[in-house]
N, C-alpha and C. Protein backbone atom coordinates (compact mmCIF):
# COMPACT_ATOMS: atom_id res chain seq x y z
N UNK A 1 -226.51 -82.86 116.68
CA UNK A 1 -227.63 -82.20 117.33
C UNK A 1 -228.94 -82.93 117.00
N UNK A 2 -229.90 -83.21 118.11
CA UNK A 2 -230.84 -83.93 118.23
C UNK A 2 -232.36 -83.14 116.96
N UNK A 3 -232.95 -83.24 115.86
CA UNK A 3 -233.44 -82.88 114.97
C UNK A 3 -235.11 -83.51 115.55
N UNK A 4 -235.85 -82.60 116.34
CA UNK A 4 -236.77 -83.14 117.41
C UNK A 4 -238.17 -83.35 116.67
N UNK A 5 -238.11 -82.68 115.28
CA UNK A 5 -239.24 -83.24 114.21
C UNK A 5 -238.99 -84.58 113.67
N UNK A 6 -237.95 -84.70 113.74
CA UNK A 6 -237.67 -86.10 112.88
C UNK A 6 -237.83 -86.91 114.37
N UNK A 7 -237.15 -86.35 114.93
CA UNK A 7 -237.53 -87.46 116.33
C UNK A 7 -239.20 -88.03 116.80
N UNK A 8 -240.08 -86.87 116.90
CA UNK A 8 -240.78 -87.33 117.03
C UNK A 8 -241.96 -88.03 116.12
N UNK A 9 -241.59 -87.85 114.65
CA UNK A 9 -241.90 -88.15 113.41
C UNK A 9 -241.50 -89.95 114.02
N UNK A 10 -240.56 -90.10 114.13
CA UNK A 10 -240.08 -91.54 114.71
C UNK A 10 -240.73 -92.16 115.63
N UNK A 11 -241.03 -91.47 116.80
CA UNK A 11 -241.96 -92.02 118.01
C UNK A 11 -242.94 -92.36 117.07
N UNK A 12 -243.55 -91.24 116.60
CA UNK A 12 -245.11 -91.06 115.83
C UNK A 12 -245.37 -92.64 114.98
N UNK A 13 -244.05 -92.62 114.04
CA UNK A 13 -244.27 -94.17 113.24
C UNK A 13 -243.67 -95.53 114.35
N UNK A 14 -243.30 -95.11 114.91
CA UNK A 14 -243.03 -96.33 116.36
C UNK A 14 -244.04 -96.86 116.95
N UNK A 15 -245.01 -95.71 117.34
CA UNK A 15 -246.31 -95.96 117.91
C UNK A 15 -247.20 -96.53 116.60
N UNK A 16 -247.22 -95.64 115.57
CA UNK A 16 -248.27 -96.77 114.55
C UNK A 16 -247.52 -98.26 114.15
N UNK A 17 -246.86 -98.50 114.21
CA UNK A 17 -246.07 -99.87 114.18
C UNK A 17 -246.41 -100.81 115.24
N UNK A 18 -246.79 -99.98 116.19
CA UNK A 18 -246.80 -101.01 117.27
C UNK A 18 -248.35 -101.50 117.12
N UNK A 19 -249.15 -100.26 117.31
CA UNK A 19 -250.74 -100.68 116.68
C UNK A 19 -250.77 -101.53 115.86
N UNK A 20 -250.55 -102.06 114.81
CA UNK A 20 -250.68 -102.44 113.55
C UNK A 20 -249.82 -103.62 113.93
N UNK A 21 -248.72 -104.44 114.95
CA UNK A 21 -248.68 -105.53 115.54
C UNK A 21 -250.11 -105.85 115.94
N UNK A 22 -250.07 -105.02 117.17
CA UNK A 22 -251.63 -105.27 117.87
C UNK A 22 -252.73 -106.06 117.07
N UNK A 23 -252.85 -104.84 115.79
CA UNK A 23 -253.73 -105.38 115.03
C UNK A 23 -253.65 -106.77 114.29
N UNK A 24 -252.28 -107.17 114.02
CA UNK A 24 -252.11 -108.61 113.09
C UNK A 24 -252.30 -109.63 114.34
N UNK A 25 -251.55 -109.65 115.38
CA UNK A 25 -252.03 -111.01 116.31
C UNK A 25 -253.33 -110.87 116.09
N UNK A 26 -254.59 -110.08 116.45
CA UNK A 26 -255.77 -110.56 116.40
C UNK A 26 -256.37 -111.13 115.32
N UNK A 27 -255.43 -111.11 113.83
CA UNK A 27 -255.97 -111.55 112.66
C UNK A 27 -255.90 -113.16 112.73
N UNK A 28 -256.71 -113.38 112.16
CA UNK A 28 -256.44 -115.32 112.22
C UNK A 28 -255.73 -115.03 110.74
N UNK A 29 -255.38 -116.57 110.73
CA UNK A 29 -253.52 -116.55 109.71
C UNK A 29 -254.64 -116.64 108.15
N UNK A 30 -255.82 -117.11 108.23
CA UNK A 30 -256.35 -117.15 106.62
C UNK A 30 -256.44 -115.65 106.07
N UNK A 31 -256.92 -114.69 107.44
CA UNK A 31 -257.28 -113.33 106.51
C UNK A 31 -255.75 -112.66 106.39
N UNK A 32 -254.47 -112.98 107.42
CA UNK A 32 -253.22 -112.17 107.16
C UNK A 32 -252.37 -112.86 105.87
N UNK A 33 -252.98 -114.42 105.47
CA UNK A 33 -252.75 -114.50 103.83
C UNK A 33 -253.38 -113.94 102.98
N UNK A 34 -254.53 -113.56 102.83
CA UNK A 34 -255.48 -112.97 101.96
C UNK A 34 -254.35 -111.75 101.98
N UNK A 35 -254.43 -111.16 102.97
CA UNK A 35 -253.95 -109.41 102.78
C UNK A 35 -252.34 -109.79 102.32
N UNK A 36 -251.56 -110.33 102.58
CA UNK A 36 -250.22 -110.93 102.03
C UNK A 36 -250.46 -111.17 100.36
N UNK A 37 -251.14 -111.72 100.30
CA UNK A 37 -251.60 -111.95 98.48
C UNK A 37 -251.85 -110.87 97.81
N UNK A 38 -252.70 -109.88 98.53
CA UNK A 38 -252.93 -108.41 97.80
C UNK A 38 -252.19 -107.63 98.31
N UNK A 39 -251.12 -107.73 99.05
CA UNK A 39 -250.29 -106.68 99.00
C UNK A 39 -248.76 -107.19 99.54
N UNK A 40 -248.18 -107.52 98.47
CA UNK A 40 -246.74 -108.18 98.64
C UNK A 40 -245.92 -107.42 99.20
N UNK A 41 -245.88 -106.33 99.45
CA UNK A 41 -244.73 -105.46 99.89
C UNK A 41 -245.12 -105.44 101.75
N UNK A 42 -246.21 -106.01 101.78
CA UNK A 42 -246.45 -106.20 103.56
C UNK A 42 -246.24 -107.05 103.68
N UNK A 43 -245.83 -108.47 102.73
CA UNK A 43 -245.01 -109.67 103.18
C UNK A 43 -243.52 -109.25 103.71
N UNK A 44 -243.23 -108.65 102.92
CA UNK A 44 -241.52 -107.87 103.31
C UNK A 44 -240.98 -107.15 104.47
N UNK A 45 -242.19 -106.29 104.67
CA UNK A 45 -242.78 -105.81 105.57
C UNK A 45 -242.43 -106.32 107.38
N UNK A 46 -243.33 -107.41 106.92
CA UNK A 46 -243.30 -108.21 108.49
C UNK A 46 -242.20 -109.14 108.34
N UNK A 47 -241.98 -109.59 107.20
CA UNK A 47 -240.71 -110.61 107.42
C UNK A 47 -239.30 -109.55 107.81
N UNK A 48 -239.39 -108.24 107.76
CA UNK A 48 -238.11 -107.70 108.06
C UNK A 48 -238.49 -107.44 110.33
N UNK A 49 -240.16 -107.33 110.26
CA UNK A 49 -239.84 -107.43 112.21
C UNK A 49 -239.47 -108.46 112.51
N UNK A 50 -239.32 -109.95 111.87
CA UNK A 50 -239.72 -111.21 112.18
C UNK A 50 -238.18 -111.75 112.21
């Protein structure tokens, strides 16, 4: 049976995932190393969409 909080809990982080693509193409690659350096677990992060 379809659990329609968790479902849309899913859309909900689907849609901020997708923003937050949006947002990295517009980064030029020096500031998405800066933020990679201070926060290693968003290297992991994107290397698991990639």
């Amino acid at each position: 049976m379809l659990d329609w909080g968790q479902t849309y809990q899913s859309v909900g982080l689907l849609n901020y995932a997708k923003e937050i693509s949006k947002a990295l193409e517009e980064l030029d690659l020096e500031t998405l190393s800066q933020l990679i350096d201070q926060f290693p677990e968003l290297r992991n992060t994107l290397l698991n969409q990639f």
